[in-house]
C-alpha atoms as a PDB file:
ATOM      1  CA  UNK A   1       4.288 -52.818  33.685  1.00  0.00           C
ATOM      2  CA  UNK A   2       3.781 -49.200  35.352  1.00  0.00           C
ATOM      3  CA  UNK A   3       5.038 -46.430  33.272  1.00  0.00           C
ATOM      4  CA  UNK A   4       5.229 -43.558  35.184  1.00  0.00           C
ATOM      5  CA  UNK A   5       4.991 -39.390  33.734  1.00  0.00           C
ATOM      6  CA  UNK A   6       5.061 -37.144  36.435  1.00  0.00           C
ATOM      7  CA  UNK A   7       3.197 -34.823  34.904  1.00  0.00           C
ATOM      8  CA  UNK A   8       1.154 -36.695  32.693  1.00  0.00           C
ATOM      9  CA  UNK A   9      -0.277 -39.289  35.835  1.00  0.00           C
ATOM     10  CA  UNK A  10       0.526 -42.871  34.758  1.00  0.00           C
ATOM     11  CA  UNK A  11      -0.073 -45.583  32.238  1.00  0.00           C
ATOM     12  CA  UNK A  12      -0.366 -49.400  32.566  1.00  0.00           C
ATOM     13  CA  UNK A  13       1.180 -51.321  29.798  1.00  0.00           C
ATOM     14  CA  UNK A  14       1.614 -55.137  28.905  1.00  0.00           C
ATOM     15  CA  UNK A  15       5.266 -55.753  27.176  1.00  0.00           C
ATOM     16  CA  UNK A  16       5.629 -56.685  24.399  1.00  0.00           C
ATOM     17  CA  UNK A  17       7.027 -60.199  22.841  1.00  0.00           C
ATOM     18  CA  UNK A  18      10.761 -60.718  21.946  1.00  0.00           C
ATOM     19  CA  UNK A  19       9.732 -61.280  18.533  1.00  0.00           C
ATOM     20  CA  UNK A  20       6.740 -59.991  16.207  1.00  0.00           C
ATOM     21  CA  UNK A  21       6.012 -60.923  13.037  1.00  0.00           C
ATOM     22  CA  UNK A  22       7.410 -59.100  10.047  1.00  0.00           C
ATOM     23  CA  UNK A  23       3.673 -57.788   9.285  1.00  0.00           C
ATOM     24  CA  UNK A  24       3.976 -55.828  12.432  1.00  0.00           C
ATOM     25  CA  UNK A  25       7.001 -53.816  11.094  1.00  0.00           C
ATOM     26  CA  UNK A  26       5.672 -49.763  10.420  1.00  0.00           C
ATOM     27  CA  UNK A  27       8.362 -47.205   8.584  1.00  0.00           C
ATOM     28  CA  UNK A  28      10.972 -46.046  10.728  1.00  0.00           C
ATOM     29  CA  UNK A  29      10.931 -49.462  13.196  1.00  0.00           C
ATOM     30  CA  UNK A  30      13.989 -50.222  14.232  1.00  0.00           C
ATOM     31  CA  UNK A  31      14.733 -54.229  13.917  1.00  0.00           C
ATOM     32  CA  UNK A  32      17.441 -57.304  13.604  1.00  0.00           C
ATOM     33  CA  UNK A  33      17.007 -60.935  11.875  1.00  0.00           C
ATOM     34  CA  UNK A  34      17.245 -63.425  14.784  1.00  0.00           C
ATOM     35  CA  UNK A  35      20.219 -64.611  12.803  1.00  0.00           C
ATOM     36  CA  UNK A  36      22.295 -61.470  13.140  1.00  0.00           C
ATOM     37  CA  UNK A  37      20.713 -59.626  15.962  1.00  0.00           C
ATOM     38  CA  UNK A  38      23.724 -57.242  16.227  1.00  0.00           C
ATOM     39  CA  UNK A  39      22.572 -55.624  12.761  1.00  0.00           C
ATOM     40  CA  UNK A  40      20.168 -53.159  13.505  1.00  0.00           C
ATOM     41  CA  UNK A  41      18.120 -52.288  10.453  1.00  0.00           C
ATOM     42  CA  UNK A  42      15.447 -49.520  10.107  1.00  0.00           C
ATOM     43  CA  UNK A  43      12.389 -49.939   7.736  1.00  0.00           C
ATOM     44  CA  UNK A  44      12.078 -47.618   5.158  1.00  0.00           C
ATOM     45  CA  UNK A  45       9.174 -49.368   3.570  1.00  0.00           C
ATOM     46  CA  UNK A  46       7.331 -52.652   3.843  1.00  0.00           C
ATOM     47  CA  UNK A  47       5.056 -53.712   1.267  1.00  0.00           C
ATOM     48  CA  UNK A  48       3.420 -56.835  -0.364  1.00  0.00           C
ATOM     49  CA  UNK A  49       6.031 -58.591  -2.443  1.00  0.00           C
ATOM     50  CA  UNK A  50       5.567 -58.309  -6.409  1.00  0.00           C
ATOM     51  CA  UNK A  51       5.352 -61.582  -7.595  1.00  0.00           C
ATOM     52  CA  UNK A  52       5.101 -63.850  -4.624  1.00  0.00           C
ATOM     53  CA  UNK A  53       2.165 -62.965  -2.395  1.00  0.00           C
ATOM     54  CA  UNK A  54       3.159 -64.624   0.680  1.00  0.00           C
ATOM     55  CA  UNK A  55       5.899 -62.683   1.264  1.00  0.00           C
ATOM     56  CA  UNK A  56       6.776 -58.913   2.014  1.00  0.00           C
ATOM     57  CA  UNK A  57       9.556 -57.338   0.780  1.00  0.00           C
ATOM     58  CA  UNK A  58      10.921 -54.442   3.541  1.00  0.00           C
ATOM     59  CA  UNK A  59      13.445 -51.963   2.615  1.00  0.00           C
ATOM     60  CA  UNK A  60      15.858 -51.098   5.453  1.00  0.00           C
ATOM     61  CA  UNK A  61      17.835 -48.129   5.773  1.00  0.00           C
ATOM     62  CA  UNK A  62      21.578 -48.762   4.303  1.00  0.00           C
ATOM     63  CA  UNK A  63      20.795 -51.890   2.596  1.00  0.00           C
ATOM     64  CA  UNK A  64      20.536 -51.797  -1.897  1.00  0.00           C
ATOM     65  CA  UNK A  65      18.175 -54.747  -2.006  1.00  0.00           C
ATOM     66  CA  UNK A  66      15.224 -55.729   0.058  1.00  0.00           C
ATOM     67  CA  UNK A  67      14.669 -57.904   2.749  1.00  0.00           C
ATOM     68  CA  UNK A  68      11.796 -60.644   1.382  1.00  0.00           C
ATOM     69  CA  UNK A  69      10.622 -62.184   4.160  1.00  0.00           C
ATOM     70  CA  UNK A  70       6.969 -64.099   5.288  1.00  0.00           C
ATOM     71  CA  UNK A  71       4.610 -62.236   7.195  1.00  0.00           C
ATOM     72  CA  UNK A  72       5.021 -64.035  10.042  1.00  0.00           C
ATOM     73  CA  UNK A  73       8.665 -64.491  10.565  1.00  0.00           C
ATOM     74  CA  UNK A  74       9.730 -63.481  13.702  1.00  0.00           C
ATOM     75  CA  UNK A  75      12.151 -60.426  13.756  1.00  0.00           C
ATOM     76  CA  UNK A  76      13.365 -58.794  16.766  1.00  0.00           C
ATOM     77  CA  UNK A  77      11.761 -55.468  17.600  1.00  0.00           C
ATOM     78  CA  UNK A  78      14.466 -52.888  18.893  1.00  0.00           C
ATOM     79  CA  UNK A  79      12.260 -49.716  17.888  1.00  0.00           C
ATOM     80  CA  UNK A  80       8.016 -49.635  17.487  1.00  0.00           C
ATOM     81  CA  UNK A  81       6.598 -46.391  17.781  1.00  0.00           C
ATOM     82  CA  UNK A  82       3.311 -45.709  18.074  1.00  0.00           C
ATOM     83  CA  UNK A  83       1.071 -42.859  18.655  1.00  0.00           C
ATOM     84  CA  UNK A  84      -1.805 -43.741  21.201  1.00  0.00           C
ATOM     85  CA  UNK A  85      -5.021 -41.795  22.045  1.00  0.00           C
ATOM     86  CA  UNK A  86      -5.323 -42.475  25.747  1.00  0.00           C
ATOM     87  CA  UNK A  87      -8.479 -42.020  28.140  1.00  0.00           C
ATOM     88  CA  UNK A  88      -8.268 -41.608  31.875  1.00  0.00           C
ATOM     89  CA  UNK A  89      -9.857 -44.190  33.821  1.00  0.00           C
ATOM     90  CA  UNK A  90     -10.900 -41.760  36.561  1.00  0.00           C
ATOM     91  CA  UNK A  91     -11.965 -39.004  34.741  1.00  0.00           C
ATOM     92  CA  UNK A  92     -12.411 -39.306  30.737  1.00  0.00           C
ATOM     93  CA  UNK A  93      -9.788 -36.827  30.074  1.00  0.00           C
ATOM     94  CA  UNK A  94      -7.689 -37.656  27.012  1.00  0.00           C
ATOM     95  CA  UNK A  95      -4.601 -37.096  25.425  1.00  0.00           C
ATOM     96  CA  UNK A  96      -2.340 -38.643  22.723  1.00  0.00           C
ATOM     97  CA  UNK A  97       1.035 -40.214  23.218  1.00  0.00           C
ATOM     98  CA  UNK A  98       3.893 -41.161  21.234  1.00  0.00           C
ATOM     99  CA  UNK A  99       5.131 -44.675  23.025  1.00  0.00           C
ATOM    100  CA  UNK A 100       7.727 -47.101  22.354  1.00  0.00           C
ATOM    101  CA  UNK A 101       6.436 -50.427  22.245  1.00  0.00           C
ATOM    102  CA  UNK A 102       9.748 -52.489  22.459  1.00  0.00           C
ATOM    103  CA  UNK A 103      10.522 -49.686  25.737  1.00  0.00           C
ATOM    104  CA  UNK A 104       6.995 -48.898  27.128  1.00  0.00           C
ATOM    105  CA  UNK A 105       5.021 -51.777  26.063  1.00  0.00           C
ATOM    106  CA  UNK A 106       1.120 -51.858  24.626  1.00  0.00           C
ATOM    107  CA  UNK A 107      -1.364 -49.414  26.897  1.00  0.00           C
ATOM    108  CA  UNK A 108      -4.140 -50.767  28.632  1.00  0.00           C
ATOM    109  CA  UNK A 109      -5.071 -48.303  31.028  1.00  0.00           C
ATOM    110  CA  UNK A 110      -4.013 -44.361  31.797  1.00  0.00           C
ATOM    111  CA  UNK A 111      -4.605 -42.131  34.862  1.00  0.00           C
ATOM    112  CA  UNK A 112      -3.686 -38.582  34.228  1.00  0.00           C
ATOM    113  CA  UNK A 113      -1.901 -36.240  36.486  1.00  0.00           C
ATOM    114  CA  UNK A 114      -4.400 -34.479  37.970  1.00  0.00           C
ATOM    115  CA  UNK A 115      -5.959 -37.853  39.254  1.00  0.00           C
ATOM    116  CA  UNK A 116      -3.252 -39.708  40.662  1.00  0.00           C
END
């Protein structure tokens, strides 16, 4: 997947997966239980449950109690962002980037404007 920024060059992303595991979930993601994937949630926090350690507990925007979930149940992403520091391949320039990982994917590679 070629992202391009006209004039910021271009980078070269892999998408992600339709689901990622709970763990994966930062504040401010915006997400939906397989179950109900029409109810959009946003994480407020996520954070080791209490009193059962193989579980989180993630509080979503809107909701009075917590989600407890496993680590590694698969929720649908609808929202990731993330902030990348980015290197061009031709030249070593860099540059940081705010990216959407459920929209732009995971950067491999970036070629700025003045090289491509």
């Amino acid at each position: 997947m070629a992202a391009p920024h006209p004039e910021r060059g271009f980078i070269v992303s892999i998408p992600i997966t339709n689901t990622v595991p709970a763990a994966d979930f930062q504040e401010q993601d915006a997400f939906a239980l397989p179950k109900a994937p029409d109810d959009h949630l946003i994480a407020q926090s996520s954070q080791a449950h209490p009193t059962v350690s193989t579980r989180l507990t993630i509080h979503a925007l809107g909701r009075t109690a917590p989600l407890t979930v496993h680590p590694e149940e698969l929720l649908l992403p609808l929202r990731m962002l993330r902030t990348f520091e980015l290197t061009c391949q031709l030249c070593a320039a860099r540059t940081h980037r705010v990216l959407d990982l459920v929209l732009h994917g995971t950067p491999q590679a970036w070629v700025c404007g003045s090289c491509a």
